[in-house]
Protein backbone atom coordinates (compact mmCIF):
# COMPACT_ATOMS: atom_id res chain seq x y z
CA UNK A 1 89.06 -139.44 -18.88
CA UNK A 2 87.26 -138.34 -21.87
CA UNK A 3 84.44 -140.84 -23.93
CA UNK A 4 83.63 -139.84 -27.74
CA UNK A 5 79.46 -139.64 -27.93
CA UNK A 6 78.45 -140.74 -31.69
CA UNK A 7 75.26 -138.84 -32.28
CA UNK A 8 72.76 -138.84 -35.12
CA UNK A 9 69.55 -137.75 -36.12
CA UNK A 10 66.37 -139.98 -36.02
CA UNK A 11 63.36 -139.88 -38.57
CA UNK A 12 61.93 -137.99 -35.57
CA UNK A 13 63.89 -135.36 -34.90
CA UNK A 14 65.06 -136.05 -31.91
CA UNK A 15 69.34 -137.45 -31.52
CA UNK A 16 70.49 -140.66 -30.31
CA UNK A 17 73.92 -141.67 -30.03
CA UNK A 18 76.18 -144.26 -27.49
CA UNK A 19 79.34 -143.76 -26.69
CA UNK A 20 82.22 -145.23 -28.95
CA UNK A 21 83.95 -146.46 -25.91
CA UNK A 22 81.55 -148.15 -24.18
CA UNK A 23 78.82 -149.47 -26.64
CA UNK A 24 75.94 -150.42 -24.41
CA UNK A 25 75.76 -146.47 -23.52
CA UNK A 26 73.13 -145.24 -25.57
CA UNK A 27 70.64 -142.87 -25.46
CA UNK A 28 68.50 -140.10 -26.71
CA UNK A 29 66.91 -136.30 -26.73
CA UNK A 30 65.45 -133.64 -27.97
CA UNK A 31 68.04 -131.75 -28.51
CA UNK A 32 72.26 -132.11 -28.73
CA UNK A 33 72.43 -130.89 -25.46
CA UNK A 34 69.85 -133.46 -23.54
CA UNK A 35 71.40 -136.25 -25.71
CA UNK A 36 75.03 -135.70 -24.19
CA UNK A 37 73.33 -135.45 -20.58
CA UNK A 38 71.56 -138.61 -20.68
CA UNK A 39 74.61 -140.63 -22.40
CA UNK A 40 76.32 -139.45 -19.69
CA UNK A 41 73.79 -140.60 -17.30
CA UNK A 42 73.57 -144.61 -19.21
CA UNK A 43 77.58 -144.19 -18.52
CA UNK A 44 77.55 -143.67 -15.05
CA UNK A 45 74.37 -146.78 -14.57
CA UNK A 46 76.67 -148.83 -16.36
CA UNK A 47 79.80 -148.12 -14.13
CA UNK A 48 77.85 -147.89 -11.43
CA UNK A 49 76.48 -151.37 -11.79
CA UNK A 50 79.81 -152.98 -13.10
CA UNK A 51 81.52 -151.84 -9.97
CA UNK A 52 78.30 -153.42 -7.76
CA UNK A 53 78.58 -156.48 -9.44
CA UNK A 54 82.13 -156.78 -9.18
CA UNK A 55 82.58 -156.28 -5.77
CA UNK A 56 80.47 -158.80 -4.63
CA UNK A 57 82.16 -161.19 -6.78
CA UNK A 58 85.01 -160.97 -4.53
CA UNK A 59 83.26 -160.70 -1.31
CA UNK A 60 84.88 -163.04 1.17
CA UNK A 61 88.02 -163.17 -0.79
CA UNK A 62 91.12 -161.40 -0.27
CA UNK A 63 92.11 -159.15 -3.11
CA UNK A 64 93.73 -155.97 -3.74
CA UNK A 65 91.99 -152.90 -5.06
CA UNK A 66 93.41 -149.95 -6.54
CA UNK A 67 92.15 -146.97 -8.37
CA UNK A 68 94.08 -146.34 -11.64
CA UNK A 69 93.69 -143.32 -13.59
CA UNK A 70 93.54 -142.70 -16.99
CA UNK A 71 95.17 -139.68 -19.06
């Protein structure tokens, strides 16, 4: 799967951008470079912590996962 980083340049020099496909992913650094690495980083905190929070949502109850992929 493959996420689109938006990226800018602050009054400060440094870039910030989020990712178009999952707003709350945002981030910044010094250069390009760090700024892709740390998005990538909020993206994984925020999957991460979606997944936590679903699964014990449907603790106790009987559910079916399954993993689908994306192309």
């Amino acid at each position: 799967m493959k996420f689109t980083a938006i990226i800018e340049q602050g009054e400060s020099g440094w870039f910030v951008g989020q990712i178009e496909e999952v707003p709350a992913a945002i981030s910044q650094g010094e250069s390009i470079e760090e700024l892709k690495a740390n998005l990538l980083d909020a993206l994984k905190l925020i999957l991460d912590t979606n997944k936590e929070l679903t699964e014990k949502e449907y603790l106790g109850k009987q559910v079916i996962i399954e993993e689908l992929e994306l192309s």
